[in-house]
Structure formats: C-alpha cells, structure tokens
Protein backbone atom coordinates (compact mmCIF):
# COMPACT_ATOMS: atom_id res chain seq x y z
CA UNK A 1 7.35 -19.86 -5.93
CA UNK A 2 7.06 -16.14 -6.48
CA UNK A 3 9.36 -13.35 -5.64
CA UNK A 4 9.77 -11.10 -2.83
CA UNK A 5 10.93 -7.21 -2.78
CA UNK A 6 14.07 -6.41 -1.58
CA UNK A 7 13.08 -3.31 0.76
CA UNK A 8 16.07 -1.57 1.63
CA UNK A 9 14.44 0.62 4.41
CA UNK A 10 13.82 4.59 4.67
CA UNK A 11 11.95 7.27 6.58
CA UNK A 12 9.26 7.92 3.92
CA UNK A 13 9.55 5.17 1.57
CA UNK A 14 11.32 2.17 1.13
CA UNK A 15 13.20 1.25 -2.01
CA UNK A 16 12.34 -2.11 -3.50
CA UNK A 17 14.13 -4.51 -5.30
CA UNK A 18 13.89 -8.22 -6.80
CA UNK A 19 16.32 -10.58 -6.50
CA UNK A 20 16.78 -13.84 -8.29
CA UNK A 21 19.26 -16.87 -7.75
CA UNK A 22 20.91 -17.79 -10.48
CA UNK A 23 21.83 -21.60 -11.40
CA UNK A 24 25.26 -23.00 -11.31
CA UNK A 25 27.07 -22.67 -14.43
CA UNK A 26 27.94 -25.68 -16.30
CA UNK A 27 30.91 -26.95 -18.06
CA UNK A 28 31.19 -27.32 -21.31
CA UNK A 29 33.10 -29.77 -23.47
CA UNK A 30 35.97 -27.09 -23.84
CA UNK A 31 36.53 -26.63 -20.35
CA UNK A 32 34.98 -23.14 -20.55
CA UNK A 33 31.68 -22.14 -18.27
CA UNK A 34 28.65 -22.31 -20.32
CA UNK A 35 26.02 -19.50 -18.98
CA UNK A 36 23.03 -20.95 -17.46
CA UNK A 37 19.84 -21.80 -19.44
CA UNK A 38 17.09 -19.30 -19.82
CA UNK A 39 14.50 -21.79 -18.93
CA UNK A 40 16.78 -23.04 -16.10
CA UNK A 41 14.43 -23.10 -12.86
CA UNK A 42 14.76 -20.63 -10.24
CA UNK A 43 16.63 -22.18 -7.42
CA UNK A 44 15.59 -19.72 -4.36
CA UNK A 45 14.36 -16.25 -3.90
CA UNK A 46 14.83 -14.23 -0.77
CA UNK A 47 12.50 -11.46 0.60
CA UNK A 48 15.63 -9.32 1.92
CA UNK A 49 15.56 -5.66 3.86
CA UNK A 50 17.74 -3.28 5.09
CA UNK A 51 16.68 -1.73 8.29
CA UNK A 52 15.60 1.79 8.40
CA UNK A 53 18.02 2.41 10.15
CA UNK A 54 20.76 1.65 8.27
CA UNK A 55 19.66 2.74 4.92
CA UNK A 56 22.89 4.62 3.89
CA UNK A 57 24.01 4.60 0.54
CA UNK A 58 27.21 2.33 1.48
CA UNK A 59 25.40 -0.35 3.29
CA UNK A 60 22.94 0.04 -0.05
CA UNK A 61 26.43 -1.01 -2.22
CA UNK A 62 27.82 -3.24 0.89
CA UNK A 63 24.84 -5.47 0.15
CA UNK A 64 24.23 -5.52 -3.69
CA UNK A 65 28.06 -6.59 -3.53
CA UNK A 66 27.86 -9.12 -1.14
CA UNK A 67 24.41 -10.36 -3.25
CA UNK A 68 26.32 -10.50 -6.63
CA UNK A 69 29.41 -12.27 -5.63
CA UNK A 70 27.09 -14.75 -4.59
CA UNK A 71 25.43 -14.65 -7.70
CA UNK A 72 21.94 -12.96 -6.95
CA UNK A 73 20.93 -11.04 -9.91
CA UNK A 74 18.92 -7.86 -9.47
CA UNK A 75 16.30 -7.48 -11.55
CA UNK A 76 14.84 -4.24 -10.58
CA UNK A 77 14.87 -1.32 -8.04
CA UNK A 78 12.02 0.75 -7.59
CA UNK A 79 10.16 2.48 -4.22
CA UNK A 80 7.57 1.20 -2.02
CA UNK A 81 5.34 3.91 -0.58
CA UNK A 82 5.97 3.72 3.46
CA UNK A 83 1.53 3.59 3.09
CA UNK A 84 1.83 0.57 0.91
CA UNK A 85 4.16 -1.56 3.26
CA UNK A 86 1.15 -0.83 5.89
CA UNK A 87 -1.35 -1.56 3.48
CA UNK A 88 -0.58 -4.57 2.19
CA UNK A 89 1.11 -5.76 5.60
CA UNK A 90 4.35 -6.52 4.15
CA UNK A 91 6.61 -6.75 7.22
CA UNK A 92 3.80 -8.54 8.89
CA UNK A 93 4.24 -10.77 5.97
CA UNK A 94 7.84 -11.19 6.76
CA UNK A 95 7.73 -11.00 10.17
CA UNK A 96 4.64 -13.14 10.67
CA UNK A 97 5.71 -14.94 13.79
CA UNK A 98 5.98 -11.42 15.64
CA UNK A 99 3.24 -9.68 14.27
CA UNK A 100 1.36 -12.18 14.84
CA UNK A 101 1.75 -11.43 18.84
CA UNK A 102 2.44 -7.81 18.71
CA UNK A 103 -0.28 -6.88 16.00
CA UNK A 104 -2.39 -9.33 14.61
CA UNK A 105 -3.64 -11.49 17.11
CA UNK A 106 -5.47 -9.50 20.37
CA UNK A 107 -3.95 -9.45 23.22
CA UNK A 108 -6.49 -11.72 25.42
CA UNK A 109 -6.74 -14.65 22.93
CA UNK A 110 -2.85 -14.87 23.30
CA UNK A 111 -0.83 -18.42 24.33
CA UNK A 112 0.26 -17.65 27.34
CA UNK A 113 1.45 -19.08 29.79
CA UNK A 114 -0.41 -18.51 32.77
CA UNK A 115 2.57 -19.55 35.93
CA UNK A 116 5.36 -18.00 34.05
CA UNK A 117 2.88 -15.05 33.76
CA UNK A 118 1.80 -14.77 37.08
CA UNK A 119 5.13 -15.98 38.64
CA UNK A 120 6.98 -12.68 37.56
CA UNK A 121 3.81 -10.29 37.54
CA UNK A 122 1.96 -11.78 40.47
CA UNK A 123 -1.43 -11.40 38.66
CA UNK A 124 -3.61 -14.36 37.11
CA UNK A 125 -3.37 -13.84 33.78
CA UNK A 126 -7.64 -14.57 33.43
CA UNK A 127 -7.75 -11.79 35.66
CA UNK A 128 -5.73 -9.51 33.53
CA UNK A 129 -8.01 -10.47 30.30
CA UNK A 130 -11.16 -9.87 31.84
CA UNK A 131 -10.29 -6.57 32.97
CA UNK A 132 -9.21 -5.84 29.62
CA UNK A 133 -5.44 -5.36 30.33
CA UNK A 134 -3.61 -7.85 27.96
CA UNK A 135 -3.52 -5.71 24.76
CA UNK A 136 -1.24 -6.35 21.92
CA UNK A 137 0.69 -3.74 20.98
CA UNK A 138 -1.75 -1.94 18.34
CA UNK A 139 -4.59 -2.15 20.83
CA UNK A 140 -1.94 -0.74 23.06
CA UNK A 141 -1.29 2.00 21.23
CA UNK A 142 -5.59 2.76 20.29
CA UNK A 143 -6.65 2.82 23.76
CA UNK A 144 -3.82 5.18 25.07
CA UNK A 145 -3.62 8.28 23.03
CA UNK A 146 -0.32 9.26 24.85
CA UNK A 147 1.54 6.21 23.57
CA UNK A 148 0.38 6.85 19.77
CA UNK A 149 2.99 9.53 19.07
CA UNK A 150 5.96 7.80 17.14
CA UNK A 151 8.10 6.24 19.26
CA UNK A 152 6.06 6.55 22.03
CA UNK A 153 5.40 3.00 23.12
CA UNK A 154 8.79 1.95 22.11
CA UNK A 155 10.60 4.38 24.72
CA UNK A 156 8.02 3.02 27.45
CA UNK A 157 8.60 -0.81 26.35
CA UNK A 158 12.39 0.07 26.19
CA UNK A 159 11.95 0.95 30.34
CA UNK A 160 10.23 -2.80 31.02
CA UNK A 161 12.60 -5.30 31.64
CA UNK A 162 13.73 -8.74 33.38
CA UNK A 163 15.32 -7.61 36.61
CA UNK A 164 12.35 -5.06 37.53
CA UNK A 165 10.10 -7.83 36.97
CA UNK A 166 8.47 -5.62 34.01
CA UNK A 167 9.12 -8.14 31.22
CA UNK A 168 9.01 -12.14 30.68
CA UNK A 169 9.89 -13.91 27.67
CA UNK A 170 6.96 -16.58 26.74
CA UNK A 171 8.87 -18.45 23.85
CA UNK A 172 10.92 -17.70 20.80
CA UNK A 173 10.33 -13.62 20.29
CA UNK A 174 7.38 -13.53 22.35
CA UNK A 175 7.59 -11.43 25.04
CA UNK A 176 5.04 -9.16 27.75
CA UNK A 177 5.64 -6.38 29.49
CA UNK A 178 4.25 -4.49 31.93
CA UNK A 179 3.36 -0.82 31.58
CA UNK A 180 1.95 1.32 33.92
CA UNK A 181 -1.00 4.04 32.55
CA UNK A 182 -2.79 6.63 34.46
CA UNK A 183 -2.27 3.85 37.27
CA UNK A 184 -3.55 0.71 35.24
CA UNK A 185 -1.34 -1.43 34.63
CA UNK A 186 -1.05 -3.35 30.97
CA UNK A 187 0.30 -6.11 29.39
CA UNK A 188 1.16 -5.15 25.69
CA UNK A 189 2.88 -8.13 23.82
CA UNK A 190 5.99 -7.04 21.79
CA UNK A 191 8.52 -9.17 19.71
C-alpha cells in the first residue's frame, strides 16, 4: 500500500503533499489517550487534489484543516513540475476510468454502443471508424491544429450538448460528442 501526492493544483506547477491516516488512539489504564504506536499499520492513504482552479491559499488552509481534524497527518509539501504530472501520467493515474476514454484508449477501439450512437447522431458508428472520425480526445486535438491551442477543444466540446443532439452519454463519465471541422464531422470522446 504506498502513498499518493496530495496535488493541490496550479498554473505552472502543482504543489504536492503526503498524507497519512493515523490509528485510533487507545486508552490507557489511567483513563488518559495513549498516542498511537510507531509500528502501528497504516490504515488508508488518499491520493487527494485541489483543482486548478481553486488553488487559493484559503482553500489550501480550508483543506489541511478539514484533513487534521480528521486526523490525516501531513508529512510533506513539496512541488510537482506541471511536465512531471504529464510525464508520469499522474491524473491519468487518478482519473483512470476517464482517461482511459478521453486519452488512452483510441477513439475507434472504443465500447460503444452502436443504437444509442446512431439513434442521436444518425450515423453507424462502423461507418464513423472507418472513415477515421471517432478520435479520442488527444487524437482530437493532433489531427486538428486549430483545436491544439489551450482551451481550444474544451470551448468547442462546451458548445455539444443533449438537446442539439451533439452529445450522448454512453455510461458512467463516458460521453461523445459531435464536432464539426472544416465540414467533417468528429466524434471525440470526453469524460
């Protein structure tokens, strides 16, 4: 059972942290609390985040407090290189069951299912993957330039949706949508 880093997000970097559980204390034959063993096993550890997003120093404090009161020790802080978390894949890691669609796995060997698909897209989705059109979201991203600018393919999956018949959900965080490029129209997987 190893440890995870506690990544507390940020633009060029992401600060890192360990956390531990810590037993429950004991009694002791005084009625007092009798700190926990050295050697006592770890109980848990957590692979824990905070989102970009929300990096602020008082969401940084909000959640070290709410850690300790539940007794999570910190061991250590330190930063994680933004080129490191790519590297080694460690949101993929964490993420697996959505990378796994949006990055890892191609687009055409996908599960899909192919009435859902073709009952809100009105294509076969065979035909789609043998013209090349179901991409995952990196091979999105590599075989239209315009959409590799940050942010980019976020603002154009942000425009897909339900009602428009532009997005389906395909199970638990698995979802296609339907872009439209230089008149060819896509299927890039996404969460």
């Amino acid at each position: 059972m190893g440890l995870g880093a506690f990544l507390k997000g940020a633009v060029k970097g992401v600060k890192g942290a360990v956390k531990k559980i810590l037993p429950k204390k004991d009694s002791n034959s005084d009625g007092g609390s009798a700190a926990p063993s050295p050697s006592a096993p770890l109980m848990n550890s957590a692979f824990v985040f905070i989102k970009p997003h929300a990096n602020t120093r008082a969401v940084q404090d909000l959640v070290v407090a709410k850690l300790t009161s539940k007794r999570v020790k910190i061991l250590s802080e330190g930063d994680i290189a933004a080129s490191k978390i790519d590297k080694d894949k460690l949101i993929d890691q964490h993420y697996y069951a959505i990378a796994e669609k949006s990055t890892l796995t191609s687009g055409k060997d996908l599960p899909v299912n192919a009435e859902k698909f073709k009952s809100v897209f009105g294509e076969d989705w065979k035909t789609v993957v043998s013209e090349g059109r179901a991409l995952n979201a990196l091979e999105f991203k590599k075989k239209f330039a315009i959409y590799q600018a940050e942010g980019a393919l976020d603002k154009a999956w942000d425009e897909t949706n339900v009602d428009k018949k532009t997005r389906v959900k395909l199970g638990g965080g698995f979802y296609c949508g339907q872009i439209e490029v230089e008149g060819l129209k896509c299927a890039p997987h996404k969460r």
